[in-house]
N, C-alpha and C. Protein backbone atom coordinates (compact mmCIF):
# COMPACT_ATOMS: atom_id res chain seq x y z
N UNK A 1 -56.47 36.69 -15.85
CA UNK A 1 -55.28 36.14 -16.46
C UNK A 1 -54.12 37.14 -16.37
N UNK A 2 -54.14 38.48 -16.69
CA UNK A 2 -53.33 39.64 -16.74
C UNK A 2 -52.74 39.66 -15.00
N UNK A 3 -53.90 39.42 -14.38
CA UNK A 3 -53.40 39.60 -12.91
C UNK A 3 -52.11 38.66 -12.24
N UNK A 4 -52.80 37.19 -12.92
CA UNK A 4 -51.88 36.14 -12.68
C UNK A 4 -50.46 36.40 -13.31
N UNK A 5 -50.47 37.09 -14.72
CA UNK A 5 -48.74 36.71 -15.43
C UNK A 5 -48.56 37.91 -14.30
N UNK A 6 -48.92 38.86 -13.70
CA UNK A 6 -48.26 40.38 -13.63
C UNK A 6 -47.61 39.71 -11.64
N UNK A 7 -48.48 38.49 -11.13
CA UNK A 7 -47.85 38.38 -9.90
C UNK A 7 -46.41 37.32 -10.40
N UNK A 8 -46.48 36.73 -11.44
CA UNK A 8 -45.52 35.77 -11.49
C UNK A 8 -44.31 36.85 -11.80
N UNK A 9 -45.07 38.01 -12.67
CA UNK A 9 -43.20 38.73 -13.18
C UNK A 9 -42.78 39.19 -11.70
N UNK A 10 -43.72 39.66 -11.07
CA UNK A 10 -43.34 40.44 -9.67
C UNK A 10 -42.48 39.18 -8.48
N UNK A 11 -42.79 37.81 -8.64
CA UNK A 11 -42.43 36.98 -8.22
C UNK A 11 -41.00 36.65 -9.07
N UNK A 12 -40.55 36.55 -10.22
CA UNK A 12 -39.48 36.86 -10.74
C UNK A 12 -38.28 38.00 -10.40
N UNK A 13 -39.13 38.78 -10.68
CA UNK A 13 -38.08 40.42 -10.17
C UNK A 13 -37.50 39.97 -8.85
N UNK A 14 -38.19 39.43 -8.01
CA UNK A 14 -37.72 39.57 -6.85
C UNK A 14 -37.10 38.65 -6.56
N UNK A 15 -37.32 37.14 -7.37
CA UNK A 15 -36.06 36.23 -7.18
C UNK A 15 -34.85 36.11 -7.79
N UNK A 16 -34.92 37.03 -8.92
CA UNK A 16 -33.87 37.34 -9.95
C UNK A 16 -33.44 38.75 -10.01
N UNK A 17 -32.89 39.11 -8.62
CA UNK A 17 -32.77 40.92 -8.89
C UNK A 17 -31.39 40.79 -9.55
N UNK A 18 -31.76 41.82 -10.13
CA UNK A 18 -30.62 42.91 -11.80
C UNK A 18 -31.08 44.12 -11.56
N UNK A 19 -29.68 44.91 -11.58
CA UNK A 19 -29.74 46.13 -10.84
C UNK A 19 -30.71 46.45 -12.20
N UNK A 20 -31.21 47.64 -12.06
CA UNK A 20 -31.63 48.47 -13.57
C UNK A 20 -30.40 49.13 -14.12
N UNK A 21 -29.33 49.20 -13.36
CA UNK A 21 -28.43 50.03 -14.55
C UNK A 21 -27.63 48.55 -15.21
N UNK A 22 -27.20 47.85 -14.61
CA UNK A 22 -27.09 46.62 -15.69
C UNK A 22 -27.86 46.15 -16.55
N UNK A 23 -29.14 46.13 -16.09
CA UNK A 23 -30.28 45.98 -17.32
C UNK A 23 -30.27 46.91 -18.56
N UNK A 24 -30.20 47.98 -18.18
CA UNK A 24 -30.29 48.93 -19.29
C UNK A 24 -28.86 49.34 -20.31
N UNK A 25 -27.70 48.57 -19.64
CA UNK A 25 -26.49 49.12 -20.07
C UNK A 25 -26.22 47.71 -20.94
N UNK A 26 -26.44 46.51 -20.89
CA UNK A 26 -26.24 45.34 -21.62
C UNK A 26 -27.22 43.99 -20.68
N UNK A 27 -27.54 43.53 -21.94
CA UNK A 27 -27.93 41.92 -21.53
C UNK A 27 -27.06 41.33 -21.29
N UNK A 28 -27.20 40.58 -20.32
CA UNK A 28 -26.36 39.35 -20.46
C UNK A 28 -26.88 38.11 -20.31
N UNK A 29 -27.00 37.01 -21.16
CA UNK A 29 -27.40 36.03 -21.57
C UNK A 29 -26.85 34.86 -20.01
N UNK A 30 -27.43 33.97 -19.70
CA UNK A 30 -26.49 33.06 -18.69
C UNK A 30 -25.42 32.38 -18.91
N UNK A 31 -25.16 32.10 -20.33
CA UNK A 31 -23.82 31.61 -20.86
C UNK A 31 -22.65 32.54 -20.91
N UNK A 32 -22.98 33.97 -20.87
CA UNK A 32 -21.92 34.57 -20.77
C UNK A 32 -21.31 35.13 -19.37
N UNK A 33 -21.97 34.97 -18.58
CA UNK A 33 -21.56 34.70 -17.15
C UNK A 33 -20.75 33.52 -16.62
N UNK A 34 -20.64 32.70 -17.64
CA UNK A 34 -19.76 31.63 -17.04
C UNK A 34 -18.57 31.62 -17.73
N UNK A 35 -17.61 31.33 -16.67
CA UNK A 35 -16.24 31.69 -17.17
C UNK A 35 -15.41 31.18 -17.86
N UNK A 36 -16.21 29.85 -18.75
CA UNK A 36 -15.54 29.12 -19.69
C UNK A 36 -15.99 30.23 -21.04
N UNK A 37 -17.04 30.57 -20.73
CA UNK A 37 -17.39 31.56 -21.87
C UNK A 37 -16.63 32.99 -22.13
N UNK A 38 -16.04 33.04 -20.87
CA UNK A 38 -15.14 34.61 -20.81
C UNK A 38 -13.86 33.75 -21.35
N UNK A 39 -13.18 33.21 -20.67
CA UNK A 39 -12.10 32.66 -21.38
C UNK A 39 -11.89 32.04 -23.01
N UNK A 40 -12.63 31.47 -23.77
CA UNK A 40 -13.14 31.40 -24.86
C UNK A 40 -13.04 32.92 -25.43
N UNK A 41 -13.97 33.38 -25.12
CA UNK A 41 -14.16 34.86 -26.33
C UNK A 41 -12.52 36.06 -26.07
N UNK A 42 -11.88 35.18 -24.97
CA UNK A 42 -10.39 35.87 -24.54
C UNK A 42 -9.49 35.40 -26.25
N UNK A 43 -9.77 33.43 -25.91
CA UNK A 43 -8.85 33.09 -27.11
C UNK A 43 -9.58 33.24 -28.47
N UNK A 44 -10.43 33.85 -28.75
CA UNK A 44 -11.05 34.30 -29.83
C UNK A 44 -10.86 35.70 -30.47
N UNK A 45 -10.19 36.40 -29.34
CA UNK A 45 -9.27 37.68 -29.59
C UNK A 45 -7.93 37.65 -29.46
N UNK A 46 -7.64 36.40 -28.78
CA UNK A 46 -6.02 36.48 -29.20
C UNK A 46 -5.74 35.59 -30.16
N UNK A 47 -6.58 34.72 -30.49
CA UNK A 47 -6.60 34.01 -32.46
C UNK A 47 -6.65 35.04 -33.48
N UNK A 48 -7.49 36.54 -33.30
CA UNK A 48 -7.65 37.10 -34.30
C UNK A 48 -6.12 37.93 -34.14
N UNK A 49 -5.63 38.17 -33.11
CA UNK A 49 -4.61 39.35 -32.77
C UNK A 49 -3.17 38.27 -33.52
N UNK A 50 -3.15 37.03 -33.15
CA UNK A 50 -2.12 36.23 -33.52
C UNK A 50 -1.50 35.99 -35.25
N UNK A 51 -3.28 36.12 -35.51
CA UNK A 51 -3.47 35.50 -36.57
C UNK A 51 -3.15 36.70 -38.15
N UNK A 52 -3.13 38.24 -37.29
CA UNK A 52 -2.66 38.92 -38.18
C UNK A 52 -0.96 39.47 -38.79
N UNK A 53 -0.67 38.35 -37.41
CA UNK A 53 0.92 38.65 -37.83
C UNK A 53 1.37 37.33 -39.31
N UNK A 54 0.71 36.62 -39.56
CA UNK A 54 1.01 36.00 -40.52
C UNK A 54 1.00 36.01 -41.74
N UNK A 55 1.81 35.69 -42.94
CA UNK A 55 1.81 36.11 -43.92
C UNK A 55 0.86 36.65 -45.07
N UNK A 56 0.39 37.44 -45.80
CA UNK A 56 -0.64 37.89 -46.78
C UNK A 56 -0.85 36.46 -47.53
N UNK A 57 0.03 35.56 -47.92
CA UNK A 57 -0.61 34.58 -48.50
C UNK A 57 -1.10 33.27 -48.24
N UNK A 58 -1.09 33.41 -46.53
CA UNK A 58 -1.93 32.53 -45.50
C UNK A 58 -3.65 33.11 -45.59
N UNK A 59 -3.85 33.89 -46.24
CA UNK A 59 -4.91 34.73 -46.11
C UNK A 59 -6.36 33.91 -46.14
N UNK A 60 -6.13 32.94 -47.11
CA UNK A 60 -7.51 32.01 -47.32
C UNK A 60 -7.11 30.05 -47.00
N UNK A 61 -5.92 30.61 -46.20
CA UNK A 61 -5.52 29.23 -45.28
C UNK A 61 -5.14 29.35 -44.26
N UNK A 62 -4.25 29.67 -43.70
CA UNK A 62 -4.06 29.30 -42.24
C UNK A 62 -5.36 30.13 -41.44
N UNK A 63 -5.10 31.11 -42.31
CA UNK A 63 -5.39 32.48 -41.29
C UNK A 63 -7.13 32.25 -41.10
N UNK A 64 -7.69 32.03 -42.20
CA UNK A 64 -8.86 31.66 -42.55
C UNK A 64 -9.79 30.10 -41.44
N UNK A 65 -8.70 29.36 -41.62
CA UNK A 65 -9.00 28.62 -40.56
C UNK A 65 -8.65 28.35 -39.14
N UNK A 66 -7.75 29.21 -38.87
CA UNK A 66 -7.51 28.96 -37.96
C UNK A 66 -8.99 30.62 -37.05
N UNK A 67 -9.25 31.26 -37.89
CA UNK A 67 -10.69 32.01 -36.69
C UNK A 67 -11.56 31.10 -37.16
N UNK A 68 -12.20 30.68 -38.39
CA UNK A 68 -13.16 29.51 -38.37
C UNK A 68 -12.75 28.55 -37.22
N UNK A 69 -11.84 27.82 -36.56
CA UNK A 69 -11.80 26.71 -36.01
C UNK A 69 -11.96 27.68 -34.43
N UNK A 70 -11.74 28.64 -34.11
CA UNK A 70 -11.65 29.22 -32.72
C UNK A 70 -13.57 30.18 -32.63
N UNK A 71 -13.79 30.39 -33.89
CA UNK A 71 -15.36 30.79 -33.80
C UNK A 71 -16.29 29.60 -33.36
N UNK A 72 -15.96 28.76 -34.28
CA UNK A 72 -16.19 27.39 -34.08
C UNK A 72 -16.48 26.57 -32.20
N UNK A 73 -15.18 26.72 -31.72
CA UNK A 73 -15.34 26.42 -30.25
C UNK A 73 -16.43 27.14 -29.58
N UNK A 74 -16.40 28.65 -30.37
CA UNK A 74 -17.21 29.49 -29.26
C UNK A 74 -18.95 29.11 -29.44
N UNK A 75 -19.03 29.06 -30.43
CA UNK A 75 -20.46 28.86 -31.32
C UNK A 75 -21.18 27.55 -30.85
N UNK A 76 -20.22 26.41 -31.06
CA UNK A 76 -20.86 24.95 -30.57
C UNK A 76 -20.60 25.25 -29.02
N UNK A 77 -20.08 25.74 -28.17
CA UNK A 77 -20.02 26.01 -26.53
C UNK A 77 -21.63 26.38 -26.66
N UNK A 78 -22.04 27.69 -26.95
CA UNK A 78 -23.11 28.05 -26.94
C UNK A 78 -24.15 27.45 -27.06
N UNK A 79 -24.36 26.77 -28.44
CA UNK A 79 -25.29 25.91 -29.27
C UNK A 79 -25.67 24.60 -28.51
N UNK A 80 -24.68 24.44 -27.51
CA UNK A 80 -24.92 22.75 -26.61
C UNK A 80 -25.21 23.79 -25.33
N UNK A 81 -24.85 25.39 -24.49
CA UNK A 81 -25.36 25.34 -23.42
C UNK A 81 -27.04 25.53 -23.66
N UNK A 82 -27.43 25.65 -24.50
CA UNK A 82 -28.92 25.93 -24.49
C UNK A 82 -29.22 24.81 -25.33
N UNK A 83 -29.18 23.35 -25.26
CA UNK A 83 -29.58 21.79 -25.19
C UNK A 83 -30.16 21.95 -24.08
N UNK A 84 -31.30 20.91 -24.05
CA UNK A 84 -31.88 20.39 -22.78
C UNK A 84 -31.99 19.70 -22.51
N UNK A 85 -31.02 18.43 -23.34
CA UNK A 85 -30.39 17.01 -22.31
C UNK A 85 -29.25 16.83 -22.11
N UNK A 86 -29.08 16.48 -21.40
CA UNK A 86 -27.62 15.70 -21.11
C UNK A 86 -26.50 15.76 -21.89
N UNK A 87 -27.14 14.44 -22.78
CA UNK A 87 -26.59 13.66 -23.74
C UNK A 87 -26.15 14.77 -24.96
N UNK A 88 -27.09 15.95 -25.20
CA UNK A 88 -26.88 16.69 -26.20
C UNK A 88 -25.84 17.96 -25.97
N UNK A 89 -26.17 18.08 -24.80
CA UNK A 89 -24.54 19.17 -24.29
C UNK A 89 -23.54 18.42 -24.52
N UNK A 90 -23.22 17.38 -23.73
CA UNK A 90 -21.88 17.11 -24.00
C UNK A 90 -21.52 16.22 -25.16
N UNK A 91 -22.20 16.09 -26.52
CA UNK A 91 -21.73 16.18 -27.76
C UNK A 91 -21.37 17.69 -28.33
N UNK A 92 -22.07 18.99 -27.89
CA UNK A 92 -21.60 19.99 -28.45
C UNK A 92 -20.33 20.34 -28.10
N UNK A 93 -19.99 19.89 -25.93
CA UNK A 93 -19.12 20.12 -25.96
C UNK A 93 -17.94 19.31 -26.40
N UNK A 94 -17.91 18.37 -26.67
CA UNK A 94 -17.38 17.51 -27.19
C UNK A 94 -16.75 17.78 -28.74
N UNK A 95 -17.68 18.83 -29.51
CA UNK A 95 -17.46 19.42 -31.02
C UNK A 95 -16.65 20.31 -30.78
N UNK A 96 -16.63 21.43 -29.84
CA UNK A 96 -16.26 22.52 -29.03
C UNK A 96 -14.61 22.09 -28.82
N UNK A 97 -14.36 20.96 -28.14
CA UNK A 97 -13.04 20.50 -27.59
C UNK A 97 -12.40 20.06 -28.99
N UNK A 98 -12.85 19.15 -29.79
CA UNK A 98 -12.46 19.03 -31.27
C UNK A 98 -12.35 20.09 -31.79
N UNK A 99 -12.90 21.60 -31.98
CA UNK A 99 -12.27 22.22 -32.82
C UNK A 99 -11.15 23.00 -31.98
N UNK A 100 -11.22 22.81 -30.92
CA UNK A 100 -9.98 23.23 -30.02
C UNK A 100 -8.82 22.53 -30.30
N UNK A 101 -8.61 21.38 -30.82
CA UNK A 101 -7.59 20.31 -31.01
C UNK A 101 -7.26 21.12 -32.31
N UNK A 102 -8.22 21.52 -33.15
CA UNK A 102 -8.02 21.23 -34.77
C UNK A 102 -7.16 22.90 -34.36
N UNK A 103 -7.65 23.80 -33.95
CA UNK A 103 -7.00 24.99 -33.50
C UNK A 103 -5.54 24.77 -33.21
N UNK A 104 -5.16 23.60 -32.07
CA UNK A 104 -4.14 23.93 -32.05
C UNK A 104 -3.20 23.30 -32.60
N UNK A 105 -3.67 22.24 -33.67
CA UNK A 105 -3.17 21.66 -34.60
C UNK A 105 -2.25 23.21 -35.56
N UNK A 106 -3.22 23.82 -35.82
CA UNK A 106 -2.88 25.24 -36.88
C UNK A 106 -1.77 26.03 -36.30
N UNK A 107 -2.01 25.88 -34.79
CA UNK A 107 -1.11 26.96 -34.37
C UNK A 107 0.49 26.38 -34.43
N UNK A 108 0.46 24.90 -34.34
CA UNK A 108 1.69 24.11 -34.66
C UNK A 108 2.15 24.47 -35.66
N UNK A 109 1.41 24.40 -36.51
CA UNK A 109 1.62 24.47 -37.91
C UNK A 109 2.25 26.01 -37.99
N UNK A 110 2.29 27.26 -37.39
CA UNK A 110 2.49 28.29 -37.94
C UNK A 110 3.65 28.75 -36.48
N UNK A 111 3.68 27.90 -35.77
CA UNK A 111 4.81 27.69 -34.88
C UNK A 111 5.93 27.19 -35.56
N UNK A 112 5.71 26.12 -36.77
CA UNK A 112 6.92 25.53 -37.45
C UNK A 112 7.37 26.67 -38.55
N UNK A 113 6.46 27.08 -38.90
CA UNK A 113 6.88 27.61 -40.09
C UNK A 113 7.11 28.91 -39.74
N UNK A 114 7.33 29.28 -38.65
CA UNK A 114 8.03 30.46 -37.82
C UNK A 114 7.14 31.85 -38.14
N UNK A 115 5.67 31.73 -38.25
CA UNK A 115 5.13 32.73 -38.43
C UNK A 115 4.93 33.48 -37.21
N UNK A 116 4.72 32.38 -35.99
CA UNK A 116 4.54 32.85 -34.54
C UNK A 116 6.13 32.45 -33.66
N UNK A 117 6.44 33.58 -33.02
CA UNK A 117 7.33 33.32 -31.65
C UNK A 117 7.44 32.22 -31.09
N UNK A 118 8.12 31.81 -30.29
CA UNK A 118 7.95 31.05 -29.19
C UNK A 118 6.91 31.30 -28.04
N UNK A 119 7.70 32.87 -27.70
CA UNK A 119 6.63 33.49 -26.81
C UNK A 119 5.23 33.93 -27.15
N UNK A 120 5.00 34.18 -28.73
CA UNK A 120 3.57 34.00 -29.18
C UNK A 120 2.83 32.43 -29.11
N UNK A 121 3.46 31.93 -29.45
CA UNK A 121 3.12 30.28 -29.16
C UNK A 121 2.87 29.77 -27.77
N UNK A 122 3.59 30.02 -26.99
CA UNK A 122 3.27 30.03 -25.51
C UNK A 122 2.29 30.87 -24.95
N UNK A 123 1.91 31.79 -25.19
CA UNK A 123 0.79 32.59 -25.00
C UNK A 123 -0.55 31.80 -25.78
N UNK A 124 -0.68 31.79 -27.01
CA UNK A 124 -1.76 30.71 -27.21
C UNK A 124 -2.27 29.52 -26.59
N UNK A 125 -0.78 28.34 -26.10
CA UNK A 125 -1.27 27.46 -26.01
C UNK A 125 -1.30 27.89 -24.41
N UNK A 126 -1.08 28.44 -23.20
CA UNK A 126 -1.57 28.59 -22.31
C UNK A 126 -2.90 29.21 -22.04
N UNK A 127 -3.17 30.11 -23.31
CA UNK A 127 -4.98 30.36 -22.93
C UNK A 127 -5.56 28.96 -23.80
N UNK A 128 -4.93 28.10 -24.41
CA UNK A 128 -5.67 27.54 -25.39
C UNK A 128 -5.90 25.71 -24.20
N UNK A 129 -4.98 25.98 -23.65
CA UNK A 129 -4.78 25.12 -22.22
C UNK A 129 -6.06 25.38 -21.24
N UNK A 130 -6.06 26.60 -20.86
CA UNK A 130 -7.11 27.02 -20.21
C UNK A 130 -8.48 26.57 -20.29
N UNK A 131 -8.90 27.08 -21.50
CA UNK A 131 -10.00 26.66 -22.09
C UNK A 131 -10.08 25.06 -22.39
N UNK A 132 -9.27 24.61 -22.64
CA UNK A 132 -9.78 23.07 -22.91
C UNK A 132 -9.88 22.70 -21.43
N UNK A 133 -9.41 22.56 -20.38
CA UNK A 133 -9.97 22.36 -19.04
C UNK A 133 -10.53 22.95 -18.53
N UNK A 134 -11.44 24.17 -18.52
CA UNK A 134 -12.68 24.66 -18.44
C UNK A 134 -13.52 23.59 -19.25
N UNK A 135 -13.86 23.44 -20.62
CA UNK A 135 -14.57 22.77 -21.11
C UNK A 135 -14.92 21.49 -20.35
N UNK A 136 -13.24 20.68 -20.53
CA UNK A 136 -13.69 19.76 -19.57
C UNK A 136 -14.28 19.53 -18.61
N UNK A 137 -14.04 20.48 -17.65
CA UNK A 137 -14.88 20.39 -16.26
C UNK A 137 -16.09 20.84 -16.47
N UNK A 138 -16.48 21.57 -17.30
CA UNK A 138 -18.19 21.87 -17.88
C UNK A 138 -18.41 20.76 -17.67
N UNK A 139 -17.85 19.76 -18.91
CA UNK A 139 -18.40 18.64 -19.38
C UNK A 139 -18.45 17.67 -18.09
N UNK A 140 -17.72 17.70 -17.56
CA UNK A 140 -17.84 16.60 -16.25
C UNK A 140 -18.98 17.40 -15.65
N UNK A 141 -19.31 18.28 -15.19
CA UNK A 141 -20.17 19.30 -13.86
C UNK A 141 -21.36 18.33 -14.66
N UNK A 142 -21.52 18.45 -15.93
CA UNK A 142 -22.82 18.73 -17.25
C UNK A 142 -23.48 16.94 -16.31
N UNK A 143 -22.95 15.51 -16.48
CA UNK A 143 -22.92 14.49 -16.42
C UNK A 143 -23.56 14.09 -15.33
C-alpha cells in the first residue's frame, strides 16, 4: 500500500512541478492564481486605503460597511471557487457580484457627501469595474 501512495506522489511531482523555493517561500492555493482573485484582494486594499479618509463618525457606518461589503466579494469568490457544481459556483458568484453592487452603492454615497474626490471615485470605480467583469467572465467560463 505505502509503495502504491509513494508512486502516485512521484507521479504528481512530476505532473505538477513547483519549484522548491516557491514551495517553501508561500503556498499558493489555485484560487489565488487567478486573476480575478488578484484584482479583488487589489480592491480590498484600495477599500481599506479609501475608506480611511472618511470621517471619524462614519466609523460604525459607512466605513464599517463598506470593508464588510468588499471582504464580502472576496470571501463568497472563494467559498463558490471550491463548490463542485455548477449550479453552486455561480450562485456564490452571483453573491460576490451583489456585494459588489452594494459596494458601490456606498461609494456613491460617500462620493455625494464629498468624503471621496472625484479622482478618488474614479479610481474605485475603475478597479471596481474591473472586477465585476472578471467575475462575469468567471461566471460565463464556470457554465
Amino acid at each position: 500500500m505505502y509503495e502504491r501512495l509513494l508512486k502516485r506522489y512521484k507521479r504528481y511531482k512530476k505532473y505538477n512541478k513547483v519549484s522548491e523555493v516557491e514551495n517553501k517561500t508561500t503556498s499558493v492555493s489555485g484560487y489565488q492564481k487567478l486573476l480575478v482573485y488578484q484584482r479583488i484582494t487589489e480592491l480590498v486594499l484600495l477599500v481599506y486605503k479609501l475608506s480611511k479618509k472618511l470621517p471619524g463618525d462614519e466609523k460604525f457606518g459607512l466605513i464599517s460597511q463598506m470593508r464588510r461589503a468588499v471582504v464580502s466579494v472576496l470571501s463568497t469568490f472563494v467559498e463558490g471557487y471550491l463548490k463542485s457544481s455548477k449550479q453552486e459556483k455561480r450562485h456564490y458568484l452571483e453573491m460576490a457580484m451583489t456585494s459588489l453592487l452594494e459596494l458601490e452603492a456606498q461609494s456613491q454615497v460617500c462620493h455625494l457627501l464629498r468624503y471621496w474626490s472625484n479622482s478618488d471615485h474614479l479610481l474605485f470605480m475603475e478597479k471596481k469595474n474591473e472586477v465585476g467583469y472578471l467575475l462575469y467572465r468567471y461566471m460565463i467560463a464556470v457554465r
